[in-house]
Structures are given as structure tokens and as C-alpha cells.
Protein backbone atom coordinates (compact mmCIF):
# COMPACT_ATOMS: atom_id res chain seq x y z
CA UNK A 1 -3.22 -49.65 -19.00
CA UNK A 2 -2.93 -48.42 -15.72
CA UNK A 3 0.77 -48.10 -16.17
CA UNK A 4 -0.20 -45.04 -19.03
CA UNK A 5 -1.68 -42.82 -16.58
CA UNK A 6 -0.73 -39.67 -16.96
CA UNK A 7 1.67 -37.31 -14.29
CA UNK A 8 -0.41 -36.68 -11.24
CA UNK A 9 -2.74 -33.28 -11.86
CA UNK A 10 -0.67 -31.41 -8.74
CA UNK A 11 2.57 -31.71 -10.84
CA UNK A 12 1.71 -29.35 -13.98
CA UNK A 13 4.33 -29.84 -16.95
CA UNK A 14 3.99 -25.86 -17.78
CA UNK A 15 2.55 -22.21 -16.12
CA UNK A 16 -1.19 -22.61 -15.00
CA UNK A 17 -2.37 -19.37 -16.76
CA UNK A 18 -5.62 -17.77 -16.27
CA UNK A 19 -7.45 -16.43 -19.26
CA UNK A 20 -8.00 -12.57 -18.28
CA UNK A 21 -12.09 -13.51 -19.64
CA UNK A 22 -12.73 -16.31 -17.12
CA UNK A 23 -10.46 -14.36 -14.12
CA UNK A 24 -13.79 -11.69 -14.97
CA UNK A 25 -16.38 -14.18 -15.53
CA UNK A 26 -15.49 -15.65 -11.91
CA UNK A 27 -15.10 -12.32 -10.12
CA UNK A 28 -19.47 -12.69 -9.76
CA UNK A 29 -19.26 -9.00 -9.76
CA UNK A 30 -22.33 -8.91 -11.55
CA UNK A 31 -24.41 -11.97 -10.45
CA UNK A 32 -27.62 -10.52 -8.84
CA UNK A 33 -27.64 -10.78 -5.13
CA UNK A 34 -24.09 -12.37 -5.08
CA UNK A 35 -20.52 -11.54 -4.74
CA UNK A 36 -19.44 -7.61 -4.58
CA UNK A 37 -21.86 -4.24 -4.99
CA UNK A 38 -20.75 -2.04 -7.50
CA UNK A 39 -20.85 1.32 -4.96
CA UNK A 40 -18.04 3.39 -5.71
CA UNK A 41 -17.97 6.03 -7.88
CA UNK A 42 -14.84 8.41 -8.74
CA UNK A 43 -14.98 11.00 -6.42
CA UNK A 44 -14.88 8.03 -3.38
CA UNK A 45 -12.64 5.85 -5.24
CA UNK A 46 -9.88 8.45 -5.72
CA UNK A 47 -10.70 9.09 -1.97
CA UNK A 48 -10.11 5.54 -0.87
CA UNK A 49 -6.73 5.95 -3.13
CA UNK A 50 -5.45 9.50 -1.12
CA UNK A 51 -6.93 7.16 1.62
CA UNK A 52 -4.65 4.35 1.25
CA UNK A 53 -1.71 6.64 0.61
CA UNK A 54 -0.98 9.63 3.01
CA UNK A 55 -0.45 8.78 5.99
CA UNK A 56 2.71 7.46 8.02
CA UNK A 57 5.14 8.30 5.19
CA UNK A 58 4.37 11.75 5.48
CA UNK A 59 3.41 12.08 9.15
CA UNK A 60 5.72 10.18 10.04
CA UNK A 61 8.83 8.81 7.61
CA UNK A 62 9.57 12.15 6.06
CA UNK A 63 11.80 12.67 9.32
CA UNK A 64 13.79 9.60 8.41
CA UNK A 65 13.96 10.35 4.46
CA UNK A 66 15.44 13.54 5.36
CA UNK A 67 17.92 11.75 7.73
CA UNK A 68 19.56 10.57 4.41
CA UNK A 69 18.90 12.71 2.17
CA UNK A 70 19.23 16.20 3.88
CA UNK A 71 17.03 19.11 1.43
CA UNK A 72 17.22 17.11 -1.46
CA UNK A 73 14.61 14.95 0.05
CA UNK A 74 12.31 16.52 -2.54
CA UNK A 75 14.66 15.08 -5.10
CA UNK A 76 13.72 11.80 -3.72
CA UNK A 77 10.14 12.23 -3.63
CA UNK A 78 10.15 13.25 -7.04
CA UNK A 79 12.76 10.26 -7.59
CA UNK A 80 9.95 7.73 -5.79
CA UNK A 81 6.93 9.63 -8.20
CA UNK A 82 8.62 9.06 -11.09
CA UNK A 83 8.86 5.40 -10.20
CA UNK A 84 5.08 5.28 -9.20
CA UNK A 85 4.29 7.41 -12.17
CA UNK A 86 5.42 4.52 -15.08
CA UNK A 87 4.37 1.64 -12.95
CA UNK A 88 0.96 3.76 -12.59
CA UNK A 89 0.41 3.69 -16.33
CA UNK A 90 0.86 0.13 -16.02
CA UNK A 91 -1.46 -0.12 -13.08
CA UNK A 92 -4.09 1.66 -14.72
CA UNK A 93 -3.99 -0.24 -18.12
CA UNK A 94 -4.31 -3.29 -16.49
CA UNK A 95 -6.66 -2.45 -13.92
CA UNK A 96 -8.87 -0.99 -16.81
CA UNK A 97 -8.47 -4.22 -18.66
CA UNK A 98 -9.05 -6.74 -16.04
CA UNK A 99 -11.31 -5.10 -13.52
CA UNK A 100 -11.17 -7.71 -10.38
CA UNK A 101 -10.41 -7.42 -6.75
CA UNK A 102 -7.01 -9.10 -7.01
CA UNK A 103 -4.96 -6.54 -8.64
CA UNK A 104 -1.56 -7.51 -8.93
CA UNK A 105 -1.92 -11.09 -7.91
CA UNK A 106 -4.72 -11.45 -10.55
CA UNK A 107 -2.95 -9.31 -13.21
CA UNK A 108 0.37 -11.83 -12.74
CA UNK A 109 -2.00 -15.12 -12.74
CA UNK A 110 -3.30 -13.74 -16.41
CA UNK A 111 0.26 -13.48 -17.66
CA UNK A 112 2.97 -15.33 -16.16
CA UNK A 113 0.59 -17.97 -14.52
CA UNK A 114 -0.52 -19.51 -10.88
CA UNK A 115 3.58 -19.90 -9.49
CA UNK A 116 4.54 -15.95 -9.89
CA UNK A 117 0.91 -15.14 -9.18
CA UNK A 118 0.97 -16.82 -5.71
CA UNK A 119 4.70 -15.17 -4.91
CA UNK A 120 3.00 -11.93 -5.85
CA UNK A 121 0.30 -12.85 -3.74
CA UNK A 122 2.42 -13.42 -1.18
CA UNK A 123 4.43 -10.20 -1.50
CA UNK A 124 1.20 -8.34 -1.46
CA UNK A 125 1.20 -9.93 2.00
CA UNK A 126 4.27 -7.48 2.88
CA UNK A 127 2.64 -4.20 1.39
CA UNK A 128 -1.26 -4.58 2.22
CA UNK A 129 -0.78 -6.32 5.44
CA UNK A 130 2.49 -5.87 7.27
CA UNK A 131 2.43 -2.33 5.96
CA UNK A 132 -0.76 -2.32 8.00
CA UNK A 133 1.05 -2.87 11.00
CA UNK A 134 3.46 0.30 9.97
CA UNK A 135 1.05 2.80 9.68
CA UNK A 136 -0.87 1.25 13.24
CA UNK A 137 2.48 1.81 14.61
CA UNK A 138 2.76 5.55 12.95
CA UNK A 139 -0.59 5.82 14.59
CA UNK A 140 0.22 5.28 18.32
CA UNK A 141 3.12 8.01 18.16
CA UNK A 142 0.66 10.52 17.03
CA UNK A 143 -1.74 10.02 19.87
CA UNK A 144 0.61 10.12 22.11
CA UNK A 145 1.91 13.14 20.51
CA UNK A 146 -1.83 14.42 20.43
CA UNK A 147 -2.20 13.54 24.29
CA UNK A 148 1.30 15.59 25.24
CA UNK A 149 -0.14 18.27 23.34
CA UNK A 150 -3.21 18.55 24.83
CA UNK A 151 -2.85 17.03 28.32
CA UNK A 152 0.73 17.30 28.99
CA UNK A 153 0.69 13.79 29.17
CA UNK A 154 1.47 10.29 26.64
CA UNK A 155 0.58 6.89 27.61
CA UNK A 156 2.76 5.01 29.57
CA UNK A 157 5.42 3.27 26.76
CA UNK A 158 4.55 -0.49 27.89
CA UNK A 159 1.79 -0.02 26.89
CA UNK A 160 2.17 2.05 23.56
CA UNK A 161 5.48 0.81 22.17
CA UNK A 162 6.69 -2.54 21.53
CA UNK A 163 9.88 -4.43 22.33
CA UNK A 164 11.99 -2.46 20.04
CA UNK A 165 10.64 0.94 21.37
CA UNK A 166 11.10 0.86 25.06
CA UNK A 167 8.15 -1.11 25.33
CA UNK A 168 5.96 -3.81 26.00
CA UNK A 169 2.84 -4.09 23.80
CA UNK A 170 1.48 -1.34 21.99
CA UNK A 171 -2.18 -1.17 22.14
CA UNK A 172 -3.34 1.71 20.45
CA UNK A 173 -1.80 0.37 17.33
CA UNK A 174 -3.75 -3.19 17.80
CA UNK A 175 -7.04 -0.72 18.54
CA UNK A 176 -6.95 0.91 15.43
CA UNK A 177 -6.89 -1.96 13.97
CA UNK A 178 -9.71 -3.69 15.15
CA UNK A 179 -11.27 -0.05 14.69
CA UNK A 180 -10.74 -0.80 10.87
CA UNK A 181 -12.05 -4.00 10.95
CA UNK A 182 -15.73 -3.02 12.37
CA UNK A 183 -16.16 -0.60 9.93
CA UNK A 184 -14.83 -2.65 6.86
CA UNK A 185 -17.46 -5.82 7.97
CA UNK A 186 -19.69 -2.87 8.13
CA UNK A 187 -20.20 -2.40 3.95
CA UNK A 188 -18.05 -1.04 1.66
CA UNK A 189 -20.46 2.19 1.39
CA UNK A 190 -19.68 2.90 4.82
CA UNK A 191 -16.15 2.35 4.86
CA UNK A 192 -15.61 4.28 1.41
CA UNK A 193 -17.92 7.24 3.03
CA UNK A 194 -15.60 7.29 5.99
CA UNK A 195 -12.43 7.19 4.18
CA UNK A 196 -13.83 9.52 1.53
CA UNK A 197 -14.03 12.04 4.60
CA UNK A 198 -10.96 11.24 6.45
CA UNK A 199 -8.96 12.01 2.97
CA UNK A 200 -10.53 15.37 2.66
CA UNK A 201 -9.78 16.38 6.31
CA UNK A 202 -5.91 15.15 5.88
CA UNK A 203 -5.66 17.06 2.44
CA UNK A 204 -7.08 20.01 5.03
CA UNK A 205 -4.73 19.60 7.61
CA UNK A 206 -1.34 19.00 5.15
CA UNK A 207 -2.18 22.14 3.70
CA UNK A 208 -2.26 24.47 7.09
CA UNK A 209 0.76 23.23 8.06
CA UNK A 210 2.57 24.37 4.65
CA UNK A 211 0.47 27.56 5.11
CA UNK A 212 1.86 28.06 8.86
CA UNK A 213 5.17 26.56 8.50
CA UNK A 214 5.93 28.42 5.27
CA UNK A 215 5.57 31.88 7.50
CA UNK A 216 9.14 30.97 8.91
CA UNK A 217 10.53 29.81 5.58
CA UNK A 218 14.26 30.41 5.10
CA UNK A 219 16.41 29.58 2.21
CA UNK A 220 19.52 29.36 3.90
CA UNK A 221 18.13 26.17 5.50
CA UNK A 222 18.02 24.19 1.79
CA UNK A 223 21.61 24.87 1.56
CA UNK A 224 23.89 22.47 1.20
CA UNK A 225 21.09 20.79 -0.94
CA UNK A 226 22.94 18.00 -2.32
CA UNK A 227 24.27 17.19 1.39
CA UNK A 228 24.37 13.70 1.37
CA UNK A 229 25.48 13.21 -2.31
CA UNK A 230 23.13 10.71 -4.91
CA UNK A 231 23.74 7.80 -2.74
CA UNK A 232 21.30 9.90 -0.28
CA UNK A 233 18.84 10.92 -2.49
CA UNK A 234 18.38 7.08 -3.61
CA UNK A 235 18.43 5.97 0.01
CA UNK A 236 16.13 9.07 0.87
CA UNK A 237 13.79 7.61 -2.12
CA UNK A 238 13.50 3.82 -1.15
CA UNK A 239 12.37 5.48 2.02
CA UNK A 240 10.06 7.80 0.71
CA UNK A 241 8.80 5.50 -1.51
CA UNK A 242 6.99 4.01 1.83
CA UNK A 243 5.17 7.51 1.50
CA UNK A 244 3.51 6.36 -1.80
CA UNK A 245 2.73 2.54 -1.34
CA UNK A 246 -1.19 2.22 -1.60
CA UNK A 247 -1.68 3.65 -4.79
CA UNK A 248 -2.17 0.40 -6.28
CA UNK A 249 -5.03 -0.38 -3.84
CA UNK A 250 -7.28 1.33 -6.46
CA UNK A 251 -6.91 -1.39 -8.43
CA UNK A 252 -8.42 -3.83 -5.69
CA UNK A 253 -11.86 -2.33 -5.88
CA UNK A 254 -12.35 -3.35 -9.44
CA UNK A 255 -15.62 -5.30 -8.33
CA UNK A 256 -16.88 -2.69 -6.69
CA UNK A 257 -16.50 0.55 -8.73
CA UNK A 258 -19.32 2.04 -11.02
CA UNK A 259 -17.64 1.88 -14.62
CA UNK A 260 -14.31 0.51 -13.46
CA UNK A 261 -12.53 0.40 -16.33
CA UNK A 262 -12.84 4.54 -17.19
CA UNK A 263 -12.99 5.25 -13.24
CA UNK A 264 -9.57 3.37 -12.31
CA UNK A 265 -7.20 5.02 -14.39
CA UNK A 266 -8.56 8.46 -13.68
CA UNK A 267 -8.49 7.36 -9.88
CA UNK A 268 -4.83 6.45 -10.22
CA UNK A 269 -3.16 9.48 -12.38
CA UNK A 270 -5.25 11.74 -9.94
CA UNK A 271 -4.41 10.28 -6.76
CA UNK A 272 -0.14 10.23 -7.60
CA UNK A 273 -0.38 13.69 -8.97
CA UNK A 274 -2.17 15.08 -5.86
CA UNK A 275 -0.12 13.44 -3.48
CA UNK A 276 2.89 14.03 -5.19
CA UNK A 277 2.77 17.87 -4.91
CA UNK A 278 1.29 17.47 -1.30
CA UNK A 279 4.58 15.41 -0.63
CA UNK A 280 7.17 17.87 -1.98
CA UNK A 281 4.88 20.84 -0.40
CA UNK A 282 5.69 19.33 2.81
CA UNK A 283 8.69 18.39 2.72
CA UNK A 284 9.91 22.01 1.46
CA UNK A 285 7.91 23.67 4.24
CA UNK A 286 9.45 21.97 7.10
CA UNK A 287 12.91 21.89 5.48
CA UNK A 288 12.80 26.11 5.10
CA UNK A 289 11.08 26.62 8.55
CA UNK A 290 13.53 24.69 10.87
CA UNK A 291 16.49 23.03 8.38
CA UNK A 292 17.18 19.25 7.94
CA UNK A 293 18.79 18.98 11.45
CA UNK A 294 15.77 20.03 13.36
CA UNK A 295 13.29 17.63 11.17
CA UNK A 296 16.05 14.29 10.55
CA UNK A 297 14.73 11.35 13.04
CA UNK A 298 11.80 12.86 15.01
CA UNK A 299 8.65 10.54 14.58
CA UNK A 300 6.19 13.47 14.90
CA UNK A 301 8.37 15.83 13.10
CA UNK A 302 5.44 17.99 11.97
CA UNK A 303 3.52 18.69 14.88
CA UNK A 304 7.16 19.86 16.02
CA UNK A 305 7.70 22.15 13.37
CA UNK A 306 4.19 23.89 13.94
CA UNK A 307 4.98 24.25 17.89
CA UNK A 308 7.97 26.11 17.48
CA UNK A 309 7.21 28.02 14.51
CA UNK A 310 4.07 29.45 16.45
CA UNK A 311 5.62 29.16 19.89
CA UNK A 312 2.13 27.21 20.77
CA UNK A 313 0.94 23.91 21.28
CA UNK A 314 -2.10 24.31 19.63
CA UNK A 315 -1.29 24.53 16.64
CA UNK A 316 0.78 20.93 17.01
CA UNK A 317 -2.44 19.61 18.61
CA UNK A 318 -4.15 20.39 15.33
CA UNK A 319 -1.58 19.07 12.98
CA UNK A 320 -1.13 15.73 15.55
CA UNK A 321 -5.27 15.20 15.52
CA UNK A 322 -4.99 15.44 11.33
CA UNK A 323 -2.76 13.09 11.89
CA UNK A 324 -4.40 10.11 13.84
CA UNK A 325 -7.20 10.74 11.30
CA UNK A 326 -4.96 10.72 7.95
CA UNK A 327 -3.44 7.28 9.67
CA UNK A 328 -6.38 5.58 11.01
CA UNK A 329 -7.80 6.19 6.99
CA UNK A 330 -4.69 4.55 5.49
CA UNK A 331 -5.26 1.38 7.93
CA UNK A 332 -8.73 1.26 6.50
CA UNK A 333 -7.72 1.43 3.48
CA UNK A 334 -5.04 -1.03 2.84
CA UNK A 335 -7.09 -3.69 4.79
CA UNK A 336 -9.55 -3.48 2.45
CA UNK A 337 -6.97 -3.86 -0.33
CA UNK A 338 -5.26 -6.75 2.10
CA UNK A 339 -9.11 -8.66 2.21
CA UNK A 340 -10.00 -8.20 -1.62
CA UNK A 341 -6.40 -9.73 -2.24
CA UNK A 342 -6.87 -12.94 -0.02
CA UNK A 343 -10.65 -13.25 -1.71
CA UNK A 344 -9.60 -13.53 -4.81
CA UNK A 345 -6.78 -16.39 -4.09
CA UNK A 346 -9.06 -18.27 -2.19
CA UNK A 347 -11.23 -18.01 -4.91
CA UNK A 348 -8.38 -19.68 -6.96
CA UNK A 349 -8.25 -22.02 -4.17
CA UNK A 350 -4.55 -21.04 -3.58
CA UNK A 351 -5.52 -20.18 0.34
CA UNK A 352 -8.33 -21.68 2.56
CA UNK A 353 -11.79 -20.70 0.95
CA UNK A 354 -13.02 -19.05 4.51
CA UNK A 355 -11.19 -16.26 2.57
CA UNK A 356 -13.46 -16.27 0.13
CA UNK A 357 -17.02 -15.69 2.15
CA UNK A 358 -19.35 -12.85 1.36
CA UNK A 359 -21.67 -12.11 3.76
CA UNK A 360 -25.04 -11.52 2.20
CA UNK A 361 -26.14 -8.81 4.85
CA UNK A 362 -23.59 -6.71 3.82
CA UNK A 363 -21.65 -7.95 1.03
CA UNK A 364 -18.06 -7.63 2.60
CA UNK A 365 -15.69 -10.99 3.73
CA UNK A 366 -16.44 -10.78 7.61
CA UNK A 367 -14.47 -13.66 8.20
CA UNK A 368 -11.72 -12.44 5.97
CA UNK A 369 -11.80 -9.25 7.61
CA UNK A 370 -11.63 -10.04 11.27
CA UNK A 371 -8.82 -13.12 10.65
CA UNK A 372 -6.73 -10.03 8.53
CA UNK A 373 -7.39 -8.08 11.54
CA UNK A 374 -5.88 -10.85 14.40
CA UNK A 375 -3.27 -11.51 12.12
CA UNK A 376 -1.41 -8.30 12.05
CA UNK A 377 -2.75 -6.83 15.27
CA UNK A 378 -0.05 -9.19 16.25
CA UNK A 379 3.24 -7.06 14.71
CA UNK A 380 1.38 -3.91 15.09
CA UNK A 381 1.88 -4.88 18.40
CA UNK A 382 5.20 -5.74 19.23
CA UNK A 383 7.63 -4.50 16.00
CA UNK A 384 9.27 -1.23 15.30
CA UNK A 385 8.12 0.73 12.67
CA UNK A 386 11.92 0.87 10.91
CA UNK A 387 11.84 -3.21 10.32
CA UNK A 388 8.41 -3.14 8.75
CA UNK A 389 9.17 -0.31 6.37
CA UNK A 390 12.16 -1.74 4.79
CA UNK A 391 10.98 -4.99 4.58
CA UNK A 392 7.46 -3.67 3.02
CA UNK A 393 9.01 -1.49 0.74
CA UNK A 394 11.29 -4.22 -1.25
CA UNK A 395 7.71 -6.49 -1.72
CA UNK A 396 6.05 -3.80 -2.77
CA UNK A 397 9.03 -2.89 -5.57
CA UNK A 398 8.85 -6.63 -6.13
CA UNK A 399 5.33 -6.99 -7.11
CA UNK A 400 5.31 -3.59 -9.29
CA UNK A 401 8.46 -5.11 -11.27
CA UNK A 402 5.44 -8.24 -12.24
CA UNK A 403 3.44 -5.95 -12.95
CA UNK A 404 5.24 -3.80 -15.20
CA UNK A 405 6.31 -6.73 -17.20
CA UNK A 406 2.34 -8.08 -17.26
CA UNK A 407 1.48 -5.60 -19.64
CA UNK A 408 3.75 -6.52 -21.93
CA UNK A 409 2.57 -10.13 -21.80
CA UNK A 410 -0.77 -9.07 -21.66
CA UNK A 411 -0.72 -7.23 -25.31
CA UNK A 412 1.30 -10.42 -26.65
CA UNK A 413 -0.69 -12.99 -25.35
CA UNK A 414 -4.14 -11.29 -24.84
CA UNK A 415 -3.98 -8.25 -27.49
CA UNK A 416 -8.34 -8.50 -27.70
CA UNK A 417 -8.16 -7.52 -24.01
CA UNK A 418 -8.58 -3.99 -23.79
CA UNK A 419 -9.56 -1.08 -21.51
CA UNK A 420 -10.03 2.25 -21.39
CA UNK A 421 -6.53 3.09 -21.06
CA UNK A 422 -3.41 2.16 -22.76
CA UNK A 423 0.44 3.12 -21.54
CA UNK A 424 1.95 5.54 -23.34
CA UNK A 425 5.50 5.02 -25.12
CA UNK A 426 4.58 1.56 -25.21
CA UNK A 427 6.91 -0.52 -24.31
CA UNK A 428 9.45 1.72 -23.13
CA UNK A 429 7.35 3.07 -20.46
CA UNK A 430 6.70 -0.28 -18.76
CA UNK A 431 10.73 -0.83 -19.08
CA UNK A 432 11.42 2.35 -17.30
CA UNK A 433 8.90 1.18 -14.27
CA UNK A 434 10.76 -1.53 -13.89
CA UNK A 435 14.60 -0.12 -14.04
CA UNK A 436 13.43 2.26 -11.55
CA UNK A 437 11.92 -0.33 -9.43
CA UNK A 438 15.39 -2.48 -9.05
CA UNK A 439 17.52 0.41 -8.36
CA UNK A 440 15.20 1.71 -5.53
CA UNK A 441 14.97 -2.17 -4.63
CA UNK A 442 18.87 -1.79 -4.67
CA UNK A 443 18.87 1.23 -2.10
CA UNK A 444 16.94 -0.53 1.25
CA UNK A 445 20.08 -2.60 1.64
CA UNK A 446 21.78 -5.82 1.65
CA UNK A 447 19.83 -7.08 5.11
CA UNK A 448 16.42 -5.98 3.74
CA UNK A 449 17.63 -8.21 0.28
CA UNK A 450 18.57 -11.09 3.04
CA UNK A 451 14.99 -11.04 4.50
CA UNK A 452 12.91 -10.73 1.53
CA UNK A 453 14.61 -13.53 0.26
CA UNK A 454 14.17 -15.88 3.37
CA UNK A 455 10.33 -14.40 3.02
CA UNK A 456 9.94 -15.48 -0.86
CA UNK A 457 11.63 -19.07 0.20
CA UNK A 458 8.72 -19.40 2.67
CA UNK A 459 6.13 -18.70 -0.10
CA UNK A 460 7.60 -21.52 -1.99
CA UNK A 461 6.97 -23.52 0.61
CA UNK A 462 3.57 -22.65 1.47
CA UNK A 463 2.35 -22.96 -1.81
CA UNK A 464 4.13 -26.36 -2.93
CA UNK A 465 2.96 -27.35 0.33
CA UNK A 466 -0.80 -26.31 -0.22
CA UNK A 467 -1.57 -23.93 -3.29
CA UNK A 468 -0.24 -26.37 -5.98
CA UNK A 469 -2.42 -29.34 -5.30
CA UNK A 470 -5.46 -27.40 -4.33
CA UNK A 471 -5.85 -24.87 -6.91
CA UNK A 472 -8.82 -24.50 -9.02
CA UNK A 473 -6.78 -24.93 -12.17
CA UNK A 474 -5.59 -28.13 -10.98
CA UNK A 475 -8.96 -29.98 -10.40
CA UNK A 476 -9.84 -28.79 -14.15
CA UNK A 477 -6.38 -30.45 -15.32
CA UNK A 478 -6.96 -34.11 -16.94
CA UNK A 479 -5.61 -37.05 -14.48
């Protein structure tokens, strides 16, 4: 009889597939004194969304979108919105439907099962955590540009830049991260409180400098427009689409927002339309004040453009301070989103279950949080800000293309699952999120397609190596 036994439980003959009932019923978002607190209401959680979202792109990456895309690098911002916009609707469907910390991870395992799910997963790895390292990066130039401003002084660069940069080891970037990570361990009501404030003050700050740099506004200085052609506004996009990644990190406090599945797609829709006219508002004001030339390929392009438009430092000391701020709240941000991801796949039993520890002091993953933190400390420290952005920007487009295409699984194979929200122009709209995913995915650039391909080989690896045969859905398959 032996001979009868059926294949081995770690060798599944079809997609493990998570019903979108039990991926709730598991979250324990509920269970009294366990799991997640349900804290945040809408006001903080489109907050922690402007949180997770301005920051480096606009502080800092505008000067390199403009690089390649001259004026028209409002077309491209409005190029990169549109893209957010459709995969938004998706977002917020979804996230209204199946209110869980994993967000796209957890929205793939519902509809295309455990294999994509983990690659997702592992993508998510690229925009939550090595994005992290980006904006810690982003971070250092600004305090340096704060300390010149101030003092007359930066810090020495072997000690604030890596490799790449001139430098050694750059430690303000790994201290803002580990900044992060005390308050995250600290509860998620002090974290969202903090970010909550941070996002007001960079709102604050993005809007003085339109209000001083629009003073010196020329026209002349949007003309040519068009001065790269299309093939730099789609360039200019895939960059500025750096500016918008974090959005989606709404979606990752589903256990822990008040009413989740009204609050998230308000959250969402609010958060892209704010920060898309706060985007274009910038990016006009500095183009009409100084012209392309002056703004292309300068890392703290802003604070410049307030210095010589006032003919004062102060003014660049205030812009560089809203600046530090604005970044340190995206780093907070997208850890959290980076932590909530990892807890819910080690609650699948895809990853180590340390990942999936809640501390019942204050309800957060500490050990989650701090191993997140060590983890990417470690680029923040000694990579260049250019080879993280590419590379994070072509996972993030990969993940939203899954996630597009989820909700049309979702109403096939699930249509009793519903939320608050429901894309409009179904399915077209989901179809347009995820033509203009590809062709901004086609803009970073053959070597970008190179290493994201090497990076998804990797995730194979990892998970037929250890996912497969330890996931959850595994032990409940018959030997």
C-alpha cells in the first residue's frame, strides 16, 4: 500500500490559494488582547499615506526627473499620477475588500496563489525596504545641506556618503534609521501621531517654497517645453514615479484602522490627489524661478532655488530643515509598511515566524522591527541613491501589475467578497493600470530589466528552498 502514497505535500500539483475569508479570519485583528489595535482613524491614516509618500522624490529626485525631461517634467508627473491613479482604484477596492496587513502580497495569495504571492512578497522587499535605504540616503544630503546652511559647514563625506559618493559609510542615513525603528517598537499610536505631524509640517514647508519661489517666476524658462521629446517625458516619469511609491502603504494598516474598509479608499484617492498637485506645484515653481538648467542634477535642488531667489540662506535653511523632517517621516513610514508585510508571510509561514511576534506591551513586531532595521541600515549605508531608485522603481511597477490583475480574479473567483469600494469602468480601468505600468517598467532601462530579473531568480530560490515546504498551506495539504 505504501507504494500508493500520494506526491509529497511540499510538491503541490496546482496554485496554493488563500480564501480572501480565512486570509481575514487569521489576520487576529479582532481577537481581544491579541494581534494588532485598531488605532487609526482617517485623518492619521491619510497622514501616514502623505507620510509614506513625499519625501526624497520631491526633495530630492525632482532634480534628476528634470535632467530628462526638461519643463515637461510636469507632463511626467501627471504621466506617473495617472499610472498611480488606475492602480489606486485597484488598491482601494481590494484593500476595502480584504482589510489585512499584507497588502499586495496578501491580495496576490487570494488570487493567483502562494508562488506569485511570495515573488510579490519579495518585490515588496525592493519598494518597502530597499526604498528605505533611498530615502535614508535622500536624508543625509539634506542635513548636510541643513548644516552648510546654517553653520557653513557639512559633515566630513566618509562619513556621510558611501562608496559610490566619495565616501566611506554614511551614518546619518543608518541613524535615521534606527531613529525609525525606536519609535515604530514604540506603538503604532505613537508612530502614526508622529508621522501624522511630520506630514502636516512638509505639506507646510512645500507650500512656502512655491509661495517664495513663484515671486521670481518666468515663463521664458518653460520654453522649449517639450525639450527632450516623449522619450524624456517617459524617462522623466519612471523617475518621478519614485516620487509617488508609498501610496500603497495605506493598504498595510488594514489591521489597524478604525472602519478599514470605508477609511482606506478615502485614504488612498485623498492622499494621490494631494500629492499630485503638491508635485506639479513644485515642480512648476522651481522650473519658472531658475529654468531646467539651474534645477537638472542638484540633490538639494530646492533649498538652492530658495537661496538664490532670496539672495539668503535662511530661507534654504528652512526649506532644507522641512526637508530632513518630510524624509525622516517617509522612513517611518515605509518601515512600517516593510514590518506589516514580513508579518503577514511569516504568518503564512513563507519566512521565519520571529517575523511574526507581537509584543503584548505594545502591540507592534519588535523583533521584526529592529531585524528590518539592521537589514537595510546596511545599503543605506554604503549605496548610491541612483542604483536603489531604479532598481525600486521596476518592483514596485511589478507588484502593481499583480495587483491590477487581482481584482479581476478577485470578482471571478470571489464575487461575495465585497467592500466599500468598487473600480470604476470595470475592467477597463484595471487594464489601463497595468499598460501604464509596463511602459513605465519599459523606461528605467535595459540594466535595471537585467537586475530585477537576477533579483526575481533569487526569490525562486529562496522560496523553493524554504517557503514551499514550510508554508501553512502545505501542512493542511493531505500526505
Amino acid at each position: 500500500m505504501s507504494a500508493l502514497r500520494p506526491p509529497n505535500r511540499s510538491i503541490p500539483s496546482g496554485p496554493r490559494v488563500k480564501n480572501p475569508h480565512q486570509l481575514i479570519a487569521e489576520s487576529g485583528a479582532d481577537l481581544e488582547g491579541h494581534g494588532l489595535k485598531r488605532t487609526m482613524g482617517l485623518f492619521q491614516l491619510v497622514c501616514f499615506g502623505v507620510g509614506a509618500v513625499v519625501g526624497t522624490g520631491i526633495f530630492v529626485g525632482l532634480s534628476d526627473s528634470v535632467a530628462e525631461a526638461g519643463p515637461a517634467v510636469v507632463l511626467s508627473f501627471v504621466l506617473a499620477a495617472i499610472t498611480c491613479v488606475f492602480t489606486a482604484f485597484s488598491f482601494a477596492e481590494l484593500g476595502s475588500a480584504i482589510p489585512v496587513s499584507g497588502s499586495s502580497y496578501s491580495f496576490a495569495y487570494a488570487t493567483f496563489g502562494e508562488r506569485v504571492a511570495f515573488l510579490v512578497g519579495w518585490c515588496l522587499l525592493l519598494e518597502y525596504g530597499v526604498s528605505v535605504s533611498a530615502v535614508a540616503v535622500g536624508w543625509s544630503q539634506y542635513v548636510n545641506e541643513l548644516l552648510d546652511s546654517l553653520f557653513g559647514g557639512q559633515l566630513p563625506a566618509v562619513l556621510s556618503a558611501g562608496p559610490g559618493d566619495g565616501g566611506l559609510i554614511n551614518l546619518p542615513a543608518v541613524l535615521v534609521i534606527m531613529m525609525a525603528a525606536v519609535l515604530l517598537v514604540r506603538g503604532v499610536r505613537e508612530s502614526a501621531g508622529a508621522t501624522a505631524a511630520m506630514a502636516v509640517l512638509k505639506i507646510g514647508v512645500l507650500a512656502l517654497f512655491c509661495a517664495i519661489a513663484f515671486t521670481a517666476y518666468q515663463h521664458e524658462n518653460l520654453t522649449p517645453f517639450v525639450a527632450h521629446g516623449a522619450g524624456g517625458i517617459t524617462a522623466g516619469a519612471s523617475l518621478a514615479f519614485f516620487s509617488y511609491i508609498g501610496f500603497d502603504a495605506i493598504t498595510t494598516a488594514g489591521e489597524e484602522v478604525k472602519n478599514p474598509r470605508r477609511n482606506i479608499p478615502i485614504a488612498i484617492m485623498v492622499c494621490i490627489g494631494l500629492v499630485t498637485l503638491l508635485y506639479c506645484a513644485v515642480a512648476l515653481a522651481a522650473i519658472g524661478a531658475l529654468g531646467p538648467r539651474d534645477v537638472a542634477d542638484k540633490p538639494a535642488a530646492l533649498s538652492i532655488v530658495v537661496d538664490q531667489v532670496t539672495g539668503s540662506a535662511v530661507g534654504g535653511a528652512v526649506i532644507a530643515f522641512g526637508a530632513v523632517v518630510a524624509i525622516a517621516s517617509v522612513v517611518l513610514a515605509v518601515m512600517y509598511g516593510q514590518t506589516r508585510i514580513l508579518m503577514s508571510m511569516s504568518r503564512d509561514g513563507l519566512i521565519p515566524r520571529v517575523f511574526e511576534r507581537v509584543s503584548p506591551r505594545t502591540s507592534t513586531p519588535v523583533a521584526n522591527t529592529w531585524i528590518v532595521a539592521a537589514v537595510f541600515a546596511v545599503p543605506a549605508a554604503f549605496s548610491s541613491l541612483d542604483v536603489v531608485v531604479n532598481l525600486t522603481t521596476i518592483g514596485t511597477l511589478g507588484t502593481m501589475v499583480v495587483v491590477n490583475l487581482a481584482v479581476i480574479m478577485l470578482r471571478r473567483r470571489n464575487p461575495e467578497v465585497r467592500g466599500s469600494f468598487r473600480v470604476p469602468l470595470y475592467p477597463l480601468s484595471p487594464l489601463l493600470g497595468v499598460v501604464f505600468c509596463l511602459y513605465l517598467m519599459y523606461g528605467t532601462g535595459w540594466a535595471t530589466w537585467v537586475q530585477f530579473a537576477v533579483f526575481l531568480l533569487v526569490g525562486v530560490g529562496v522560496y523553493a528552498g524554504y517557503g514551499r515546504s514550510r508554508s501553512r498551506l502545505a501542512a493542511a495539504e493531505p500526505r
